[in-house]
N, C-alpha and C. Protein backbone atom coordinates (compact mmCIF):
# COMPACT_ATOMS: atom_id res chain seq x y z
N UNK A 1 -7.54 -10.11 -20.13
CA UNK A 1 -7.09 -10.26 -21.50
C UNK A 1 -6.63 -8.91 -22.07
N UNK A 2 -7.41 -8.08 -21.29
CA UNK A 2 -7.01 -6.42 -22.35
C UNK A 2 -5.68 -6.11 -21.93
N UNK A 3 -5.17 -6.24 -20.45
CA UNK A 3 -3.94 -5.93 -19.70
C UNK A 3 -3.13 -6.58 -20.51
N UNK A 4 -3.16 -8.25 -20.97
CA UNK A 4 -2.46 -8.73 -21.61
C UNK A 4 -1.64 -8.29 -22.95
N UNK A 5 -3.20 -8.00 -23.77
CA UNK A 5 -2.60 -7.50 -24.72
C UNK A 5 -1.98 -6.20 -24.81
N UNK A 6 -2.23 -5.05 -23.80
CA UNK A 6 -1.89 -3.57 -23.99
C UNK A 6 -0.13 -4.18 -23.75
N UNK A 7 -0.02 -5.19 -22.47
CA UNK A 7 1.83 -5.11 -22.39
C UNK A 7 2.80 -6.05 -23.74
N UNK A 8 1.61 -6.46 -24.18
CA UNK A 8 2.59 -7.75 -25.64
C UNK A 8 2.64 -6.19 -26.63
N UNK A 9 1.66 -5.60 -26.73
CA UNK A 9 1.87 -4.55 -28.01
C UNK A 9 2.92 -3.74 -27.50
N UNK A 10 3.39 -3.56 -25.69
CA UNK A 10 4.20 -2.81 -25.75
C UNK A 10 5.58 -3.30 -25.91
N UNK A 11 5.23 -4.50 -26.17
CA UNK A 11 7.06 -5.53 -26.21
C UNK A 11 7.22 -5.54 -24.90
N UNK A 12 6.74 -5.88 -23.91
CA UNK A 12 6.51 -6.27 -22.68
C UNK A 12 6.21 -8.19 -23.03
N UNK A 13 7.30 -8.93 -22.52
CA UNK A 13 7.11 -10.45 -22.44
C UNK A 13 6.30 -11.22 -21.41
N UNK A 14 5.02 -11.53 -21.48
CA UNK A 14 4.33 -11.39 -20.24
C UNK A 14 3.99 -13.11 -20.23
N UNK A 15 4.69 -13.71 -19.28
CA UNK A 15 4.42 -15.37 -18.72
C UNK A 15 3.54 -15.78 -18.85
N UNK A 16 2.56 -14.90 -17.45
CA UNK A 16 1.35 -15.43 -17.18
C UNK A 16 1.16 -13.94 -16.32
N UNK A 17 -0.42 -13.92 -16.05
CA UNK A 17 -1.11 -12.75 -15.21
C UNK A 17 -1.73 -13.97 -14.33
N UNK A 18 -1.32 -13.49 -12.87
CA UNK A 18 -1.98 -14.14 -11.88
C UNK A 18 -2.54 -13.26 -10.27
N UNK A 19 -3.70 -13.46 -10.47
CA UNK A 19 -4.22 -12.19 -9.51
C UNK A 19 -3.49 -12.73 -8.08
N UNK A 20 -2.92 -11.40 -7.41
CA UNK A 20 -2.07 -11.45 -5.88
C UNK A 20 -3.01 -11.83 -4.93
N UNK A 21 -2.57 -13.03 -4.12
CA UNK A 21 -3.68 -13.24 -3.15
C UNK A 21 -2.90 -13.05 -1.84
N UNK A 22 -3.27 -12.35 -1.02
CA UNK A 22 -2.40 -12.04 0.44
C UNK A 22 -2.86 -13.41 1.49
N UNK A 23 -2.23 -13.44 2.17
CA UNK A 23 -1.70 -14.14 3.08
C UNK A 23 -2.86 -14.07 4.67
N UNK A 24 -3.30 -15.02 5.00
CA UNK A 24 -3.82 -14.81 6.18
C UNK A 24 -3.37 -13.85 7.26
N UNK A 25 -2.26 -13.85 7.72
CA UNK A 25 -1.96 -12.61 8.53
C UNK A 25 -2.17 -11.48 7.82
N UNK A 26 -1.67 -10.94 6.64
CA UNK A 26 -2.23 -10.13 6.07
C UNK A 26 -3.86 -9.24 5.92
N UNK A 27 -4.87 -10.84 5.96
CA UNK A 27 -6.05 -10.21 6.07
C UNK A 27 -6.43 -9.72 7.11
N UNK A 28 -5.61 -10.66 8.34
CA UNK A 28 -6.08 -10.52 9.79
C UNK A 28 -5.80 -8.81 10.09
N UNK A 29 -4.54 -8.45 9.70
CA UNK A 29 -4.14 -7.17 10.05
C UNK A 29 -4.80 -6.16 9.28
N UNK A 30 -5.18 -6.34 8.51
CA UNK A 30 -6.37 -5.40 7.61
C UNK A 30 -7.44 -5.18 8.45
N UNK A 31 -8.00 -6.55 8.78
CA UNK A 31 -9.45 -6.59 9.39
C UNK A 31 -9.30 -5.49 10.99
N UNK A 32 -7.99 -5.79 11.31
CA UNK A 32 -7.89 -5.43 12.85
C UNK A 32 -7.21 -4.04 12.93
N UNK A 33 -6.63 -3.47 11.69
CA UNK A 33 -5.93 -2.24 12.07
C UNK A 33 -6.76 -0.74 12.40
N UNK A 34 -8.23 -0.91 11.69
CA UNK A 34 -9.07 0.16 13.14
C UNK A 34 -10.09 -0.15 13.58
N UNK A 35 -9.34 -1.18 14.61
CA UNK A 35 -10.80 -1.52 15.34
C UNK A 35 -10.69 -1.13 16.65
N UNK A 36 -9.68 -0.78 17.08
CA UNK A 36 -9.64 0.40 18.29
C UNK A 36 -10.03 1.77 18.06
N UNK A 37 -10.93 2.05 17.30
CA UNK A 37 -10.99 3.49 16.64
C UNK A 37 -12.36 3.96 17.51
């Protein structure tokens, strides 16, 4: 709600706020990029 309001006071037109959710390959390659370490 605070994000919301700091971008409406800035005259920023804001839709909707929707938290980014990544993608299964995405997590996979997270999980796996040091596990050869």
């Amino acid at each position: 709600a605070e994000i919301n309001r700091m971008l409406v006071e800035a005259g920023v037109a804001v839709r909707a706020l929707v938290p980014e959710r990544r993608s299964l390959e995405e997590v996979f390659m997270a999980l796996i990029e040091g596990s050869d370490q």
